[in-house]
C-alpha atoms as a PDB file:
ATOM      1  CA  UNK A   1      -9.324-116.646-143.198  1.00  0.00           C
ATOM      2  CA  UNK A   2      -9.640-113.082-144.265  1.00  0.00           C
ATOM      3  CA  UNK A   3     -13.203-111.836-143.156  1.00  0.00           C
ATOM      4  CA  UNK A   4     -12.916-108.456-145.441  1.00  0.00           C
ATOM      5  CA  UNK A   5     -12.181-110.958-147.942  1.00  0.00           C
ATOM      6  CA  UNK A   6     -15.038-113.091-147.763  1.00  0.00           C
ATOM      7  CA  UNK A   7     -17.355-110.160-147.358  1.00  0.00           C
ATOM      8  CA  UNK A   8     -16.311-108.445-150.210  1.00  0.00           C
ATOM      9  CA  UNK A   9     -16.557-112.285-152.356  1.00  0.00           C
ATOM     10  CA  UNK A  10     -20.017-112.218-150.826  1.00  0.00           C
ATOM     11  CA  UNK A  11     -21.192-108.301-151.915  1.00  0.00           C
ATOM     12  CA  UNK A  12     -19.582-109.075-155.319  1.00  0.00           C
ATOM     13  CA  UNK A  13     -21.597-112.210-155.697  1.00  0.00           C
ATOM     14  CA  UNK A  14     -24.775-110.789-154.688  1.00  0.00           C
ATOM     15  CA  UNK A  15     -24.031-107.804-157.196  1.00  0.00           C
ATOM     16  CA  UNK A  16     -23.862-110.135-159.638  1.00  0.00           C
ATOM     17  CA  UNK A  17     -26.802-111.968-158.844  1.00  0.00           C
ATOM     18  CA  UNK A  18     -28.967-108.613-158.281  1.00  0.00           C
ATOM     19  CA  UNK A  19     -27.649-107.305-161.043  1.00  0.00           C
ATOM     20  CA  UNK A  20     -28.414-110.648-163.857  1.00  0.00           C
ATOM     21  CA  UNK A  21     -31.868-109.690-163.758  1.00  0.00           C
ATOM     22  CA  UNK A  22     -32.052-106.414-164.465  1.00  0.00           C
ATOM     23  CA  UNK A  23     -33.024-105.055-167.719  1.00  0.00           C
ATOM     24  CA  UNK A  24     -34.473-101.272-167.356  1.00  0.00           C
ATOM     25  CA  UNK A  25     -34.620-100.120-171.071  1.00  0.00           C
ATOM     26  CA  UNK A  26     -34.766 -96.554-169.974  1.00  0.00           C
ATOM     27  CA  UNK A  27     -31.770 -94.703-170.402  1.00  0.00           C
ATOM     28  CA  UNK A  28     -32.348 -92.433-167.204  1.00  0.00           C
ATOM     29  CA  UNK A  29     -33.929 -95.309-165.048  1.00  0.00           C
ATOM     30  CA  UNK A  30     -30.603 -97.432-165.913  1.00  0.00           C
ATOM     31  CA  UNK A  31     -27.997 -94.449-164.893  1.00  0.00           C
ATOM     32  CA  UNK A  32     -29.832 -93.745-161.489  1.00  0.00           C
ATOM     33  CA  UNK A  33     -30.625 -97.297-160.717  1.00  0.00           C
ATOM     34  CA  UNK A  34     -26.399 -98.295-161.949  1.00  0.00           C
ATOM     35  CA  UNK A  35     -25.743 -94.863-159.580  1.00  0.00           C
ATOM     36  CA  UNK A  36     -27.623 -95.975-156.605  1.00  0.00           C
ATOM     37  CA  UNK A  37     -25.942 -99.598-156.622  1.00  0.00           C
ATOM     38  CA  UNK A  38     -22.395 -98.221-157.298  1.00  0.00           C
ATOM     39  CA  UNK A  39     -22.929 -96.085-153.997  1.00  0.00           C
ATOM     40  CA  UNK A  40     -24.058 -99.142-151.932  1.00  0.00           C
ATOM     41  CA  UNK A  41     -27.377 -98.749-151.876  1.00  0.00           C
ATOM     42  CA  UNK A  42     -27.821-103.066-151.578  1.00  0.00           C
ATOM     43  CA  UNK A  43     -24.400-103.300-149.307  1.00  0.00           C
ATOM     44  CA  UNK A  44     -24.141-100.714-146.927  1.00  0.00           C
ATOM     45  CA  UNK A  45     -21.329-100.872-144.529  1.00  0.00           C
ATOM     46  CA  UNK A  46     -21.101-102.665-141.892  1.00  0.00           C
ATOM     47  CA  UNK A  47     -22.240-101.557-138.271  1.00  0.00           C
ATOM     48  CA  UNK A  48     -20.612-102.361-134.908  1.00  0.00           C
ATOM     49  CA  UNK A  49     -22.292-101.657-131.784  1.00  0.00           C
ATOM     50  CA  UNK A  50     -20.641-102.150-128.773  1.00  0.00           C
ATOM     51  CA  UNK A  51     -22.278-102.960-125.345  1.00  0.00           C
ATOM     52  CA  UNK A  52     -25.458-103.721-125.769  1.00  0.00           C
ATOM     53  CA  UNK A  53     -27.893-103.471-122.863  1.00  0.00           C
ATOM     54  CA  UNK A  54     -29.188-107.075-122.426  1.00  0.00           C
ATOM     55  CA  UNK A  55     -31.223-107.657-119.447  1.00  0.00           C
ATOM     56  CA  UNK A  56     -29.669-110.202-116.795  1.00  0.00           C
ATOM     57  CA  UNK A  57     -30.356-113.402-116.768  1.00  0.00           C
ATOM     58  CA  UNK A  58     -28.784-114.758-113.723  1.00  0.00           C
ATOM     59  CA  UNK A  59     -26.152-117.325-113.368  1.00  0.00           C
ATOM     60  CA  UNK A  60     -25.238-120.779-114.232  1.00  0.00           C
ATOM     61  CA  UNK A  61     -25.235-121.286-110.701  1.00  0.00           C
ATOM     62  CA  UNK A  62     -28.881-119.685-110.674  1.00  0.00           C
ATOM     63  CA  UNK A  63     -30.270-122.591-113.472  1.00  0.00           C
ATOM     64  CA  UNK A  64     -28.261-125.431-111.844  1.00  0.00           C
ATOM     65  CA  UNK A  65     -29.992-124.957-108.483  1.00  0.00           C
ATOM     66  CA  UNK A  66     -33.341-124.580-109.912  1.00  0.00           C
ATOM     67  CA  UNK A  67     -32.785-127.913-112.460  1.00  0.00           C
ATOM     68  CA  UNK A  68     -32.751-126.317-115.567  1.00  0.00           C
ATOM     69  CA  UNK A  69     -29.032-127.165-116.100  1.00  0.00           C
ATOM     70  CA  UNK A  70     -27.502-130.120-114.564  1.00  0.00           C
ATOM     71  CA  UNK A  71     -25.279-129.565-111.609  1.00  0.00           C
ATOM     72  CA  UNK A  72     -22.291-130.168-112.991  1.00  0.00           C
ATOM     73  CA  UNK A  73     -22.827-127.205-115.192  1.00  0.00           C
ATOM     74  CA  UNK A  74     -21.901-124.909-112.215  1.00  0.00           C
ATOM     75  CA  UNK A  75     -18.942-126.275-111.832  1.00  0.00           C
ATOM     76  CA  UNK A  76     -17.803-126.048-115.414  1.00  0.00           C
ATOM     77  CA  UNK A  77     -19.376-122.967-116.694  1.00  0.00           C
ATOM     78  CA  UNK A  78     -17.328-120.544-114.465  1.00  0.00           C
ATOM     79  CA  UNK A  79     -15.184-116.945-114.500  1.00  0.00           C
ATOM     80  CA  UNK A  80     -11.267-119.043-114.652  1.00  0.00           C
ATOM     81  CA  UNK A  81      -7.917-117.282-114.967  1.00  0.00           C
ATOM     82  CA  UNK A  82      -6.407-120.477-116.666  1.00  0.00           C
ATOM     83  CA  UNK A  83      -7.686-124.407-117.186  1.00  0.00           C
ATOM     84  CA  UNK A  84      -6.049-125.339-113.386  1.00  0.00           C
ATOM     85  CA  UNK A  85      -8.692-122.712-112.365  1.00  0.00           C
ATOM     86  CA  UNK A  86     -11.371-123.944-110.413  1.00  0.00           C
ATOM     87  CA  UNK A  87     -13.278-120.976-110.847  1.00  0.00           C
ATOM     88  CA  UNK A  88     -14.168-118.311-108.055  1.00  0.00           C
ATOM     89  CA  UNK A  89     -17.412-117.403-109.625  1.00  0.00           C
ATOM     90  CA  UNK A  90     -20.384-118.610-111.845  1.00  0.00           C
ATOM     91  CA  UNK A  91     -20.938-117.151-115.610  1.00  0.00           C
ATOM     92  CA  UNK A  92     -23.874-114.546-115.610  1.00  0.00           C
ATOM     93  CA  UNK A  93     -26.334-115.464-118.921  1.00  0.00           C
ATOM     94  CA  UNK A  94     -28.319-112.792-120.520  1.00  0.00           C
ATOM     95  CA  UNK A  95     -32.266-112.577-120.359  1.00  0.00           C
ATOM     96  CA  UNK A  96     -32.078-114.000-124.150  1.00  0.00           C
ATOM     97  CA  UNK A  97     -29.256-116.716-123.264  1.00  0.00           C
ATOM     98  CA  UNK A  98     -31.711-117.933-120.327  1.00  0.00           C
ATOM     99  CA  UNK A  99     -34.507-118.277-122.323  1.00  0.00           C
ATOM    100  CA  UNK A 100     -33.039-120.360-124.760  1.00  0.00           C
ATOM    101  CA  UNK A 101     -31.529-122.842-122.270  1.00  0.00           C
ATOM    102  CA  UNK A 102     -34.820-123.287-121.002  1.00  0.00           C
ATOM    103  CA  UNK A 103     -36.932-123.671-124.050  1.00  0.00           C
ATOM    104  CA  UNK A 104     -34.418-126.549-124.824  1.00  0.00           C
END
């Protein structure tokens, strides 16, 4: 699977889709409006941010003891160098990622 690929098969879809509709009689209206969706205008590209500043939302360990997550979870859900790894620590959820387990 080529991800450039498919986004480029989705941006040309959605060109064509955007673009089936439009009928601007206006010579000048046309150009600029043709202009502004050659240049991207509708499919900018894509941004990456890297990093993010989530706030903590504690551990698995952290949900397990308080009965949100059943027990076993803490063992499972853990930091492990390899699948014979036991685990020497518990997986630290974000704010968002807590929330979500416990609206579940």
């Amino acid at each position: 699977m080529d991800v450039f690929d498919i986004r480029d098969r989705v941006i040309d879809d959605y060109r064509a889709f955007t673009q089936g509709f439009l009928q601007i009689c206006d010579f000048e209206i046309r150009r600029k409006v043709q202009e502004e969706l050659d240049s991207g205008l509708l499919w900018p590209e894509p941004s990456l941010a890297l990093n993010p500043s989530f706030e903590s939302g504690g551990t698995v360990d952290d949900l397990a003891k308080a009965g949100v997550l059943h027990p076993t979870c803490a063992d499972i859900f853990r930091i492990k160098r390899n699948e014979n790894d036991k685990g020497d620590r518990s997986i630290t959820l974000h704010l968002h990622q807590r929330a979500a387990i416990e609206s579940s």
